[in-house]
Protein backbone atom coordinates (compact mmCIF):
# COMPACT_ATOMS: atom_id res chain seq x y z
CA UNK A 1 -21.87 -53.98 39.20
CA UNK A 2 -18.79 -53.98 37.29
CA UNK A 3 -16.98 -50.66 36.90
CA UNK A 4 -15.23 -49.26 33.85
CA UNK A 5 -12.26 -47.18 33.11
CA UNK A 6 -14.53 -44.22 32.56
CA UNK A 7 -15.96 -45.34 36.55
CA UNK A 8 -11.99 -45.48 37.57
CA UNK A 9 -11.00 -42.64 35.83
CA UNK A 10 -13.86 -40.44 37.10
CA UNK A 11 -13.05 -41.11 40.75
CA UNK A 12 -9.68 -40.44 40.27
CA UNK A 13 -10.73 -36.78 38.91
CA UNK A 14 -13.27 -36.48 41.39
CA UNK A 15 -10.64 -37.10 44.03
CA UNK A 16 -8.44 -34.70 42.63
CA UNK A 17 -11.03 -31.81 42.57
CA UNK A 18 -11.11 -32.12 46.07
CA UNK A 19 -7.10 -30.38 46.08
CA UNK A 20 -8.01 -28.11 43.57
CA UNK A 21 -6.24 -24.41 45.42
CA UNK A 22 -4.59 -26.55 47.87
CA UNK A 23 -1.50 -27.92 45.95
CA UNK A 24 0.91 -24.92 46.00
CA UNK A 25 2.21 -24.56 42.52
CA UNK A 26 1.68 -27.83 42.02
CA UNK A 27 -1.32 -29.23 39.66
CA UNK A 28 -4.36 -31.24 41.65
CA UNK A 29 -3.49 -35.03 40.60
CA UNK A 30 -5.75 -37.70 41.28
CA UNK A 31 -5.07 -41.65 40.91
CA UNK A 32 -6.62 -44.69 41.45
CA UNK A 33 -4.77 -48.45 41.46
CA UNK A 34 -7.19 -50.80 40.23
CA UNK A 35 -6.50 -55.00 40.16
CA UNK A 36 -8.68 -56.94 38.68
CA UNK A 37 -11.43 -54.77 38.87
CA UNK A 38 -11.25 -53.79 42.48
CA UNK A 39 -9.38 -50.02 43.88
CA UNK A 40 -6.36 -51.38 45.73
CA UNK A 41 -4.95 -47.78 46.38
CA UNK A 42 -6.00 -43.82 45.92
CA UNK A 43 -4.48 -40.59 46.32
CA UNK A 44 -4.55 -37.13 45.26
CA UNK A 45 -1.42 -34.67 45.69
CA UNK A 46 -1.29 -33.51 49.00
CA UNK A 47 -1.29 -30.13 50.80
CA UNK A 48 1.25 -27.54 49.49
CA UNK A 49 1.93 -30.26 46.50
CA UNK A 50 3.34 -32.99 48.46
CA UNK A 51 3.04 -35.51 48.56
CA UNK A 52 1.82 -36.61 44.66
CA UNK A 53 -1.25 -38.81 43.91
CA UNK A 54 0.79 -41.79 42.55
CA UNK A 55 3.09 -41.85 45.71
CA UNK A 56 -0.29 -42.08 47.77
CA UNK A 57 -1.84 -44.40 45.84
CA UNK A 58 1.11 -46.73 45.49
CA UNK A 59 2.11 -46.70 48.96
CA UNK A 60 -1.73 -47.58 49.88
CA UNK A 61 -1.69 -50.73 47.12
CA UNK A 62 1.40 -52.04 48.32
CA UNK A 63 2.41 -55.28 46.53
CA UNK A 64 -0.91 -55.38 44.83
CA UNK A 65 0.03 -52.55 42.76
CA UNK A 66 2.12 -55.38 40.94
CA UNK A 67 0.12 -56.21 37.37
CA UNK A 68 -2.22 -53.49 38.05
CA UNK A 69 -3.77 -50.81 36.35
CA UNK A 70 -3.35 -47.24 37.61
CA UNK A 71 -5.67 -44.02 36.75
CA UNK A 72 -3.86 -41.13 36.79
CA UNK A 73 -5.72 -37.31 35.91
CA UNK A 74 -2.33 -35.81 34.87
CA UNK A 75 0.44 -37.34 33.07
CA UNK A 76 3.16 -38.73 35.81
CA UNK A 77 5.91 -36.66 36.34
CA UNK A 78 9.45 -37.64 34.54
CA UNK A 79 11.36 -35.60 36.76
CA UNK A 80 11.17 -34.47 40.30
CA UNK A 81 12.00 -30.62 41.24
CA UNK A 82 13.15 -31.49 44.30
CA UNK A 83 15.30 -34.91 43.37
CA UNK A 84 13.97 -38.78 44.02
CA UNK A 85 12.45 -40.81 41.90
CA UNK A 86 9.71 -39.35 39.65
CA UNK A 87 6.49 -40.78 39.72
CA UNK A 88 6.91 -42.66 36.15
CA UNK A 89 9.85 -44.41 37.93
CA UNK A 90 7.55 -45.15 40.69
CA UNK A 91 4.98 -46.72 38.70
CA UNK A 92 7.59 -49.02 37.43
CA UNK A 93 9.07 -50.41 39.71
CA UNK A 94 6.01 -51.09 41.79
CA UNK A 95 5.02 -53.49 38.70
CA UNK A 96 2.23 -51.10 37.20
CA UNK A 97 1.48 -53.18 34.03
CA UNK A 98 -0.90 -50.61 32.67
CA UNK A 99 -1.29 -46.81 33.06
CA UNK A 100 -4.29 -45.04 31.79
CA UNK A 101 -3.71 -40.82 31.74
CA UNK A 102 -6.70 -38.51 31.04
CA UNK A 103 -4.26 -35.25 30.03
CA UNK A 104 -0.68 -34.80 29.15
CA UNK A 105 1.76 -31.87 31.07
CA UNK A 106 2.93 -29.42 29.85
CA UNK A 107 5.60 -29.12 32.64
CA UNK A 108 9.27 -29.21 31.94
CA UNK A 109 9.03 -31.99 34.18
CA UNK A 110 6.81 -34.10 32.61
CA UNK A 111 6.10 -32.98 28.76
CA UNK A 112 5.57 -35.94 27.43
CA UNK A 113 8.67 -37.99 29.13
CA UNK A 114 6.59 -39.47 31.68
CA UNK A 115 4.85 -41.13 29.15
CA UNK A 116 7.77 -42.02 27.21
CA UNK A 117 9.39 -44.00 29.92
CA UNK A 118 5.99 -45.78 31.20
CA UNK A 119 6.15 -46.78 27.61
CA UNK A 120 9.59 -47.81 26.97
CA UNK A 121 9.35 -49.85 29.86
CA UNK A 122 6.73 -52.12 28.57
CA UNK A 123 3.78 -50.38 30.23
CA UNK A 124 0.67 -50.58 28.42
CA UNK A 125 -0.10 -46.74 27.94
CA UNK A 126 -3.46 -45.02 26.76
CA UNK A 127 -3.86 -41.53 27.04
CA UNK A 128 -6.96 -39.37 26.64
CA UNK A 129 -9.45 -40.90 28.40
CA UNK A 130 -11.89 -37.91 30.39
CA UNK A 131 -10.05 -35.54 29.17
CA UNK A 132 -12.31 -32.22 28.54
CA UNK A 133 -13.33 -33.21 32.15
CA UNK A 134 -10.17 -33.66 33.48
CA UNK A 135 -8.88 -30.54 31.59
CA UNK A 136 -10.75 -28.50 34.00
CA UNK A 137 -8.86 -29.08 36.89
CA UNK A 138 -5.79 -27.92 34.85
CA UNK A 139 -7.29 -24.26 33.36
CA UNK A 140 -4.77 -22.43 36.09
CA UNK A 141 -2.05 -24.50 36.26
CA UNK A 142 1.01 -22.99 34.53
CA UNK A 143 3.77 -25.03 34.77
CA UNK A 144 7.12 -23.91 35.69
CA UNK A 145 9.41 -23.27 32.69
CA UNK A 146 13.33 -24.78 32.86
């Protein structure tokens, strides 16, 4: 059986669900790495908010993040609150070609410049996909204004 983005982007909600209340002030992120149509890494933002879904999943892929595809509930951060590289940095230098993002955040920290720099660095970037169901992992997240 051949899974689809929808498949991909499911499990990655499905793993972030699972944090849902245990992330701190910090939303419930899932991702998934997929490479040629097989999960090379997974993660979902850890206890108290650390550490983030696309630092798990990337550190589980390794170098077979490189030309990869990565599912990601939550727009990646552009900025870290606590300093370090953000997790759109993250994604780009581990040689993420493509980056599929079921909603955008509303964080100072993310707000769209995530996005912007996945995409100025020559990322393929869709965003959208799952959303209403993704959306309901984010109804009491309130992101922390600058």
């Amino acid at each position: 059986m051949t899974l689809t983005d929808l498949d991909h982007m499911r499990h990655a909600i499905d793993l972030a669900r699972l944090q849902v209340g245990q992330t701190g002030d910090n939303p419930a992120v899932g991702c998934v790495i997929v490479l040629n149509g097989h999960g090379v890494g997974e993660g979902a933002t850890g206890q108290g908010g650390r550490p983030h879904a696309e630092e798990l999943a990337l550190d589980q892929a390794g170098d077979r993040a490189r030309g990869a595809t990565a599912f990601v509930t939550l727009e990646p951060c552009g900025e870290r609150s606590a300093g370090g590289s953000s997790c759109s940095e993250r994604l780009i230098a581990a040689g993420i070609a493509r980056i599929v993002v079921s909603s955008q955040d509303a964080s100072h920290l993310a707000a769209g410049r995530g996005l912007e720099r996945l995409r100025a660095a020559g990322l393929e970037v869709e965003l959208g996909l799952a959303s209403a169901e993704a959306d309901q992992l984010y109804l009491d997240y309130r992101p922390a204004k600058k």
